[in-house]
Protein backbone atom coordinates (compact mmCIF):
# COMPACT_ATOMS: atom_id res chain seq x y z
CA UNK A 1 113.50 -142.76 44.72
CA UNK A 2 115.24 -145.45 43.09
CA UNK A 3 118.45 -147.03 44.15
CA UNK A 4 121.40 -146.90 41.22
CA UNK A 5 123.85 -149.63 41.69
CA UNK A 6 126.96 -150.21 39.67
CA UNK A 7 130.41 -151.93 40.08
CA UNK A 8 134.20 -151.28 39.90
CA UNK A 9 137.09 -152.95 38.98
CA UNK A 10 139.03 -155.34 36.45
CA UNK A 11 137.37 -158.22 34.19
CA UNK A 12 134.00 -157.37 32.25
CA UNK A 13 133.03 -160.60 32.98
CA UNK A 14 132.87 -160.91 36.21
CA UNK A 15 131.86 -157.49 36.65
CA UNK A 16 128.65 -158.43 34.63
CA UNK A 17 128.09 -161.78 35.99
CA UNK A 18 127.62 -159.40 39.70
CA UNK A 19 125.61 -157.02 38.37
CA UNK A 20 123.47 -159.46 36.87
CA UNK A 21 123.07 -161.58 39.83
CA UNK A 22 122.48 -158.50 41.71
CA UNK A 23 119.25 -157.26 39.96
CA UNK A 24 117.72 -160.89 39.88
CA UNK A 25 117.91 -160.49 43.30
CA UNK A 26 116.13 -157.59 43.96
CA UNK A 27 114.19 -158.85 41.44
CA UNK A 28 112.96 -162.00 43.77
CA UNK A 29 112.66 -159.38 46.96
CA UNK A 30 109.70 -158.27 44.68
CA UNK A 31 111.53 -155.09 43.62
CA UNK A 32 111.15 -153.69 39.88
CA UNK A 33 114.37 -153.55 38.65
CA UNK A 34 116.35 -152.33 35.40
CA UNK A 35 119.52 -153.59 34.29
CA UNK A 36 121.39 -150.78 31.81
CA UNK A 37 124.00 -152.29 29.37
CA UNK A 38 126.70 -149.61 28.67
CA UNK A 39 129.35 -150.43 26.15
CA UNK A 40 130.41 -153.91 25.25
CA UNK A 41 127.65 -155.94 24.68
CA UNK A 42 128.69 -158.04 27.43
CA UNK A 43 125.80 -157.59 29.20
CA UNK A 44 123.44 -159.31 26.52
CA UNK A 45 125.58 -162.65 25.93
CA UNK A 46 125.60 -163.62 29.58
CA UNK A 47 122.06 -163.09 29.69
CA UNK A 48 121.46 -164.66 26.03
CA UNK A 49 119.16 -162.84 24.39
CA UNK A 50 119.99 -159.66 22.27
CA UNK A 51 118.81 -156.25 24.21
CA UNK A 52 117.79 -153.53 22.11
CA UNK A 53 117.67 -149.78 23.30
CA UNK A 54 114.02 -150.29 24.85
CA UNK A 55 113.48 -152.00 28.19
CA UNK A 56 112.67 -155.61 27.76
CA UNK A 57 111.21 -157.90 30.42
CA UNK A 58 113.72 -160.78 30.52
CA UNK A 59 112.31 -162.57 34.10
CA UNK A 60 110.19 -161.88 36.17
CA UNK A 61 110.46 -158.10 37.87
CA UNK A 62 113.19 -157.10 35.83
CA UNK A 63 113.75 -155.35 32.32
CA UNK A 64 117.07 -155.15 30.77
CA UNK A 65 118.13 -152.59 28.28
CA UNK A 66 121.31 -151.87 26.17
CA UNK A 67 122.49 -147.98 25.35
CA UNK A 68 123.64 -146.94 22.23
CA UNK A 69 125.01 -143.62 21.86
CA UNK A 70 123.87 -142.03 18.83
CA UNK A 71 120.65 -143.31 19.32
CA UNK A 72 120.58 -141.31 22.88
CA UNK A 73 121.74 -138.52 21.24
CA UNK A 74 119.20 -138.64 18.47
CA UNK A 75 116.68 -138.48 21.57
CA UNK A 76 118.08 -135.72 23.38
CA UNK A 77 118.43 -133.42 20.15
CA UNK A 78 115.05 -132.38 20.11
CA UNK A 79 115.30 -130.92 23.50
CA UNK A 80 118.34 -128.89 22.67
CA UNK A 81 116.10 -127.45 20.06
CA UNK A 82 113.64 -126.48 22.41
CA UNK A 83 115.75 -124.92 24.92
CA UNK A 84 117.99 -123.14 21.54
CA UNK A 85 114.41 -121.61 20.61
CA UNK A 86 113.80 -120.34 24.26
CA UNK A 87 116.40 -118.00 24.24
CA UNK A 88 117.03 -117.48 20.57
CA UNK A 89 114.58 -114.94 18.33
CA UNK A 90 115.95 -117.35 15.16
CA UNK A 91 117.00 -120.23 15.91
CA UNK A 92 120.11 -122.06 14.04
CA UNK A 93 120.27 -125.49 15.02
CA UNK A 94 116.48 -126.47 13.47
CA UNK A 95 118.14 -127.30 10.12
CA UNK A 96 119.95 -130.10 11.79
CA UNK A 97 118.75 -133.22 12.62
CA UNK A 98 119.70 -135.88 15.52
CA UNK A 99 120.11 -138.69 12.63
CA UNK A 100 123.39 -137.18 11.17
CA UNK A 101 124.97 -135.71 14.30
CA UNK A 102 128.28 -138.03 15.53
CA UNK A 103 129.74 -138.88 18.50
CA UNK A 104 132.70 -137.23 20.02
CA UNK A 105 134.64 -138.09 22.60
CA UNK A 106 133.18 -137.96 26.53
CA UNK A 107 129.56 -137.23 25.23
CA UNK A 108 128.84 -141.03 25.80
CA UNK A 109 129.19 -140.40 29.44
CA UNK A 110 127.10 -137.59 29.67
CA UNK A 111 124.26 -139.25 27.84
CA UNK A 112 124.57 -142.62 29.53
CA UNK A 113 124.24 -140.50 32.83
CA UNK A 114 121.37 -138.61 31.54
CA UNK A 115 119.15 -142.10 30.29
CA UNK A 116 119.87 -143.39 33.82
CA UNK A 117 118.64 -139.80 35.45
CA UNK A 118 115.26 -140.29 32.84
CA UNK A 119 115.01 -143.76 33.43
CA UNK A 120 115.35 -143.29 37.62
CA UNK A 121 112.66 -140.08 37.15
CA UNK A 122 109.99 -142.52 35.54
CA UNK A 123 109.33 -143.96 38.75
CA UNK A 124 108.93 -147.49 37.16
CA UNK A 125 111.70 -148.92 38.95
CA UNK A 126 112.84 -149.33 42.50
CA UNK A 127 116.50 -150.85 41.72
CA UNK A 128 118.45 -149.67 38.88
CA UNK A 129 121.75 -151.63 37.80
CA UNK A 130 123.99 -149.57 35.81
CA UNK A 131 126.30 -152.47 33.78
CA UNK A 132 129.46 -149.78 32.85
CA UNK A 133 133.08 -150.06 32.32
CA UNK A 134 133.83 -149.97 35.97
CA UNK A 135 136.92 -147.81 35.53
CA UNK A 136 137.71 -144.35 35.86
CA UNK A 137 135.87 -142.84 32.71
CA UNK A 138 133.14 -144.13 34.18
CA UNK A 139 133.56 -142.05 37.74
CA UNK A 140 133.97 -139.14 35.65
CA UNK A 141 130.80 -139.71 34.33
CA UNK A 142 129.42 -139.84 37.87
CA UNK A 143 131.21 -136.96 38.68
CA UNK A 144 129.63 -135.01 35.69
CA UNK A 145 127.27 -133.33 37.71
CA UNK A 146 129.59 -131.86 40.44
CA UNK A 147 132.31 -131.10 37.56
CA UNK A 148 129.83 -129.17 35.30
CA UNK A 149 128.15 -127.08 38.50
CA UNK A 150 131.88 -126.36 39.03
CA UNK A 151 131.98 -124.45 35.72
CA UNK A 152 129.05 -122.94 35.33
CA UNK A 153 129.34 -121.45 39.35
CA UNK A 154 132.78 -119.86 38.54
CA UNK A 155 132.06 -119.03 34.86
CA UNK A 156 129.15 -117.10 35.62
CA UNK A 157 131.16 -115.33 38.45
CA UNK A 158 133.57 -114.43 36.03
CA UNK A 159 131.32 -112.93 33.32
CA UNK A 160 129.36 -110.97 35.40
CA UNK A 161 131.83 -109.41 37.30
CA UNK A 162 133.89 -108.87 34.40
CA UNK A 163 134.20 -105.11 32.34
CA UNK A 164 132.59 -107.04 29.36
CA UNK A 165 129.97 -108.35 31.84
CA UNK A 166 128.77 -105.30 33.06
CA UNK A 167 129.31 -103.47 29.57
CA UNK A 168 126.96 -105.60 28.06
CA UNK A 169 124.35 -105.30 31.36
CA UNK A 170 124.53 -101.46 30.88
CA UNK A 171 125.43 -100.26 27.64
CA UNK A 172 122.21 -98.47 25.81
CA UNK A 173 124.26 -99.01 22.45
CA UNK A 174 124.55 -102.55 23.17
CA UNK A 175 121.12 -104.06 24.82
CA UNK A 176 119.17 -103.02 21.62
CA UNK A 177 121.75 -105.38 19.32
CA UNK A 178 121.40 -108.20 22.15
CA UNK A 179 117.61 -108.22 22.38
CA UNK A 180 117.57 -108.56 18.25
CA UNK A 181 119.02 -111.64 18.28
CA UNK A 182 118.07 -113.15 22.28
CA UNK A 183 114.20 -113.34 23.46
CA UNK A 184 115.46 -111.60 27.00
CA UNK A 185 117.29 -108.86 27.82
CA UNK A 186 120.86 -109.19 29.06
CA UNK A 187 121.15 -108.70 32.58
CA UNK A 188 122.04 -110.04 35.08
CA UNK A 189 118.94 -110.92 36.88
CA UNK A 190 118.32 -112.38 33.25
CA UNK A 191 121.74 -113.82 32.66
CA UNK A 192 121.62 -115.20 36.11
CA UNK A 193 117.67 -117.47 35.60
CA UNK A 194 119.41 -120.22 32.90
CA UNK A 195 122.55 -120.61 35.05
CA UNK A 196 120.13 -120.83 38.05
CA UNK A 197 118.37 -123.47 36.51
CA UNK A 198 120.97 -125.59 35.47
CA UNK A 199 122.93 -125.40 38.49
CA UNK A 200 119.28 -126.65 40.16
CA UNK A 201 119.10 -129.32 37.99
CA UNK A 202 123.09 -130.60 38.28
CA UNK A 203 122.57 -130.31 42.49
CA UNK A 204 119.74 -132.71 42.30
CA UNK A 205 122.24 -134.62 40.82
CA UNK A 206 124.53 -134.24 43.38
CA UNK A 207 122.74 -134.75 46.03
CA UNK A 208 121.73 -138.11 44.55
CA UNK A 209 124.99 -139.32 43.65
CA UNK A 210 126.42 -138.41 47.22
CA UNK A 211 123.43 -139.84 49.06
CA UNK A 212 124.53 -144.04 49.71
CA UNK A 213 120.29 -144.61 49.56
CA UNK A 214 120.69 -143.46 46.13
CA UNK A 215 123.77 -144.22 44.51
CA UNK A 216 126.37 -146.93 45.88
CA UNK A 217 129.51 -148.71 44.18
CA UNK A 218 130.76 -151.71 44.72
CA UNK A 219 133.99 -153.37 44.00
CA UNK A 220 134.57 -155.96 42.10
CA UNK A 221 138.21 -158.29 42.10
CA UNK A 222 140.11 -161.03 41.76
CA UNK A 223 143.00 -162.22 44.25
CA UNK A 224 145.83 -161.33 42.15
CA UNK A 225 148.06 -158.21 43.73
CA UNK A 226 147.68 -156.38 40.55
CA UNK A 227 143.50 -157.02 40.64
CA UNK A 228 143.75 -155.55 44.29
CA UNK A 229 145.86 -152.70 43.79
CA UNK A 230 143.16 -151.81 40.77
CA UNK A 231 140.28 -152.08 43.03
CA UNK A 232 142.01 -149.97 45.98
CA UNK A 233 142.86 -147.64 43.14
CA UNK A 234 139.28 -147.14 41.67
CA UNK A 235 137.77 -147.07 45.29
CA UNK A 236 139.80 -143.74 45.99
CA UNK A 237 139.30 -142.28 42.86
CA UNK A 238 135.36 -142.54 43.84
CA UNK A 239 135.54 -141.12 46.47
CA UNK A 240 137.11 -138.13 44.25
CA UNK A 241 133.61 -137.73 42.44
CA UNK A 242 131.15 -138.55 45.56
CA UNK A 243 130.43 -141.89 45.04
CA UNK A 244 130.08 -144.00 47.79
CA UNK A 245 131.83 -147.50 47.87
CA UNK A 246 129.83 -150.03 49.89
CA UNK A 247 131.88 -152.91 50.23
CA UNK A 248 134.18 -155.31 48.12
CA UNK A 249 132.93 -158.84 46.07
CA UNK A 250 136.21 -161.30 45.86
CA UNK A 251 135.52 -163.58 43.48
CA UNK A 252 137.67 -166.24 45.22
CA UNK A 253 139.07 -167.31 48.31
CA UNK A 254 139.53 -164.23 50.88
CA UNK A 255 141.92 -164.39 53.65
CA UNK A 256 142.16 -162.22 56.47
CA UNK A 257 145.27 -160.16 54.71
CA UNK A 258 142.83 -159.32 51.94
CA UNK A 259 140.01 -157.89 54.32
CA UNK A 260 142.59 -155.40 55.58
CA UNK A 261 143.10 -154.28 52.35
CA UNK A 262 140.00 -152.93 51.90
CA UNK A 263 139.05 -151.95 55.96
CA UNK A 264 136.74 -150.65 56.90
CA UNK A 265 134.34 -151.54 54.23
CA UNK A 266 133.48 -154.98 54.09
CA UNK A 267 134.48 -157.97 51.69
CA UNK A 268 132.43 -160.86 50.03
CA UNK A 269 133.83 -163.67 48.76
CA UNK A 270 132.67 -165.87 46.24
CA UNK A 271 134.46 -168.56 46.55
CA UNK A 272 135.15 -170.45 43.39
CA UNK A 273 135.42 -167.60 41.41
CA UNK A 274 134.03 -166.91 38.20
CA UNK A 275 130.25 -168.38 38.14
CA UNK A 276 126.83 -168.22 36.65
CA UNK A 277 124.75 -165.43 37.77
CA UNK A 278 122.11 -167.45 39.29
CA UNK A 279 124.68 -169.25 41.18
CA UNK A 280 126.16 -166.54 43.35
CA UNK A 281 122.54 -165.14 44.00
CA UNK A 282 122.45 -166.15 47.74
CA UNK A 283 126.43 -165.35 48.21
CA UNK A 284 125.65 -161.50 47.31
CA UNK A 285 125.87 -159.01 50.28
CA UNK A 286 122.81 -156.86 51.74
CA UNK A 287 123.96 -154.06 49.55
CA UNK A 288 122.06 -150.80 50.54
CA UNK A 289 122.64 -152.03 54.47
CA UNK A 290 126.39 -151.95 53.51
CA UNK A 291 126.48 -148.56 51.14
CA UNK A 292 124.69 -147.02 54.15
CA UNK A 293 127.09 -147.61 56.67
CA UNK A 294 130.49 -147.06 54.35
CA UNK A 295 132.42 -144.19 54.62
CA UNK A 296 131.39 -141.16 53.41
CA UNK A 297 133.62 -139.65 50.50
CA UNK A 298 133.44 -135.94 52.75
CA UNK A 299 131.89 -134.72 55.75
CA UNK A 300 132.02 -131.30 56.97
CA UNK A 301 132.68 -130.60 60.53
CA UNK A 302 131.83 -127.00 61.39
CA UNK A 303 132.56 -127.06 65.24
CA UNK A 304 135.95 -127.89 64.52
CA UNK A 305 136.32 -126.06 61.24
CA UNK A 306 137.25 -129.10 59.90
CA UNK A 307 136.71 -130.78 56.18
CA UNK A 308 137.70 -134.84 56.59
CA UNK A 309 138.03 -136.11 52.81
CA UNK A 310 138.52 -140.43 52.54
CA UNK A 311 141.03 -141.13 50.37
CA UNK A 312 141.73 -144.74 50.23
CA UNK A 313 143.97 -146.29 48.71
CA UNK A 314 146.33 -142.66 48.31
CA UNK A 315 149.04 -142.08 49.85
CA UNK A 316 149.64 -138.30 51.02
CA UNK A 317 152.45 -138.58 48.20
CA UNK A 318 149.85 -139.04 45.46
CA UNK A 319 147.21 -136.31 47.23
CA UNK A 320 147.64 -132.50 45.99
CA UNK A 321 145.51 -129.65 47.65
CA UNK A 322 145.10 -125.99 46.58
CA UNK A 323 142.47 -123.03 47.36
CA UNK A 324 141.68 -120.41 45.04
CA UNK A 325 139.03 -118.14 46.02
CA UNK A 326 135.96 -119.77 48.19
CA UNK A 327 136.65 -123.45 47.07
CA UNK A 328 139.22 -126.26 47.93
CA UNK A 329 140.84 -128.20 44.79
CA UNK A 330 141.89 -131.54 45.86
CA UNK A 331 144.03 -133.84 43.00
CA UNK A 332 144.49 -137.34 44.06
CA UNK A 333 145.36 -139.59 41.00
CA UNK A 334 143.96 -138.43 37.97
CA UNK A 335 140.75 -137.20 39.64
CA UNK A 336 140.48 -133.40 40.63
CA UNK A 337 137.74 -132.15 42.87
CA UNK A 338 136.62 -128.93 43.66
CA UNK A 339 135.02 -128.57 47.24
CA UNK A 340 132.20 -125.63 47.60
CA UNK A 341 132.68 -124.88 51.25
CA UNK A 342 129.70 -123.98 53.40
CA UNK A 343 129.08 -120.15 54.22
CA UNK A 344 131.06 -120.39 58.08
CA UNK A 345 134.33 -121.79 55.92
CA UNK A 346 133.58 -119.70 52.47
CA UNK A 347 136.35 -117.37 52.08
CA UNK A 348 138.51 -118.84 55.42
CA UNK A 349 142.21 -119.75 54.27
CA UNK A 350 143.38 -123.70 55.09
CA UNK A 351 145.44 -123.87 57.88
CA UNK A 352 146.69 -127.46 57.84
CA UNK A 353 145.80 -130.01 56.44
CA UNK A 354 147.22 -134.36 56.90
CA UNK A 355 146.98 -137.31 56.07
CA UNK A 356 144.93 -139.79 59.17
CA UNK A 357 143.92 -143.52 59.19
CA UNK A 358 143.04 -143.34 55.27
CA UNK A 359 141.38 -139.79 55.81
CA UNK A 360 142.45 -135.97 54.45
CA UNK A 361 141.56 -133.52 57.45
CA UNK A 362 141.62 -130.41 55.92
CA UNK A 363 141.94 -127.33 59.16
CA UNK A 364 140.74 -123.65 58.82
């Protein structure tokens, strides 16, 4: 299991430099490491040499590579082809090819998170550094995987309980037109094995996201009260998608005001601000000790029938919560999440819920 790191906050640049630094030093711990360029090509002029959409060794231990959209879309095609022909008695989408499809809007995320998935599943690399936009398009994309379960969990509740559903399950007039056209039958032991699978699939990536041995964040700001109140800003709106915030990197001075700001993960300072990668090297913090012991984004307490939620930088002004049916919708920002609640709380109605020490306790 590899570790994905990536970093939050204002200024490309210095976002970069980090990540950069970071990977050369797992890179001297003996690690194999990936750096993943996503974007702005930011990532190849501090390093000086142009990346191309294949790893590249560029010192030793560590490979850098830059994604390109339509090129990761040309690569996933063929598998939507495959999966199309599973399920399909004539295909439609084998007179279309992966060279002429564009790129709409929010399907960069999704493939960027997809080529970090492939790349982690190789098992060529111990440390993976994910170079992003460090804003909040890209925690969505982190968040795909809990977002998309979302939908396919309540969609496929709602067909198959629905008249059409069930119409469609039974109806003798129906099932021969289905099984002209679909390589199954339609029911809903049959309707149920895709969904099954995918849902599989998006909980692995879950799991990995919300586990801090996995996936970690860290911050990255300036000292300017604007820089802060981005960071604070993107550090609750992880913890709105599951992604765990290890710590904060100052690049500056840091006095004890700014610590608070970010308590009770911890802040690094780099003192004279903007610098060369190799530079900063020994100034970096121990980051998997730190994502390990940072707050979790939820924990469940069932004793107490109890769901605690940290929401930094929110105030309960900003924080909206709503239940419909067995889940718990929780809007802070521009972030929604939807919380699947464990079989003692499925189905229980909130009965309180408040705002504590930079935590949401949520009371059944």
């Amino acid at each position: 299991m590899a570790l994905i790191l990536t970093f939050l906050g204002k200024g490309e640049s210095a976002r970069t430099q980090i990540a950069i630094a970071s990977a050369k030093k797992f890179a001297q711990q003996g690690k194999q490491v990936l750096i993943i360029g996503n974007g702005e090509l930011g990532l190849s002029s501090v390093l000086n040499r142009t990346l191309t959409t294949e790893p590249q060794e560029v010192s030793p231990n560590l490979q850098a590579v830059q994604l390109q959209t339509a090129v990761l879309l040309e690569k996933i095609w063929d598998d939507i082809k495959k999966l199309e022909a599973q399920y399909l008695k004539t295909p439609f989408l084998k007179d279309v090819y992966g060279q002429e499809l564009a790129v709409v809007p929010g399907m960069d995320g999704a493939l960027a998170l997809n080529a970090i998935r492939q790349y982690e599943e190789s098992g060529k690399y111990d440390v993976i550094v994910f170079d992003g936009t460090g804003d909040t398009s890209m925690l969505r994309m982190f968040g795909l995987p809990e977002s998309l379960s979302w939908y396919v969990r309540r969609f496929r509740q709602v067909i198959v309980g629905s008249e059409l559903g069930k119409n469609i399950a039974e109806s003798p007039l129906i099932q021969p037109l289905i099984s002209t056209f679909f390589n199954v039958n339609w029911t809903a032991d049959n309707f149920a094995q895709p969904t099954n699978l995918v849902n599989e699939f998006l909980d692995r990536g879950k799991n990995a996201i919300a586990d801090p041995r996995h996936t970690a964040a860290f911050l990255v700001t300036g000292t300017t009260p604007n820089e802060i109140a981005i960071a604070k800003y993107l550090w609750g709106s992880a913890q709105q998608v599951g992604l765990t915030v290890g710590g904060t990197i100052v690049m500056g001075e840091v006095a004890d005001s700014l610590k608070d700001e970010f308590n009770p993960i911890p802040v690094t300072s780099i003192p004279n601000g903007n610098q060369e990668p190799d530079s900063i090297i020994d100034k970096l913090p121990d980051f998997v000790a730190q994502a390990i012991a940072a707050p979790r984004p939820t924990e469940i307490d069932l004793s107490h029938k109890q769901v605690k939620v940290f929401l930094p930088g929110f105030d309960k002004k900003q924080v909206k919560l709503t239940q419909y049916g067995p889940e718990v919708t929780i809007e802070a920002g521009d972030q929604r999440r939807n919380i699947f609640l464990p079989p003692p709380l499925n189905g229980k109605p909130v009965t309180g819920a408040k705002f504590n020490n930079q935590y949401l306790l949520i009371s059944f």
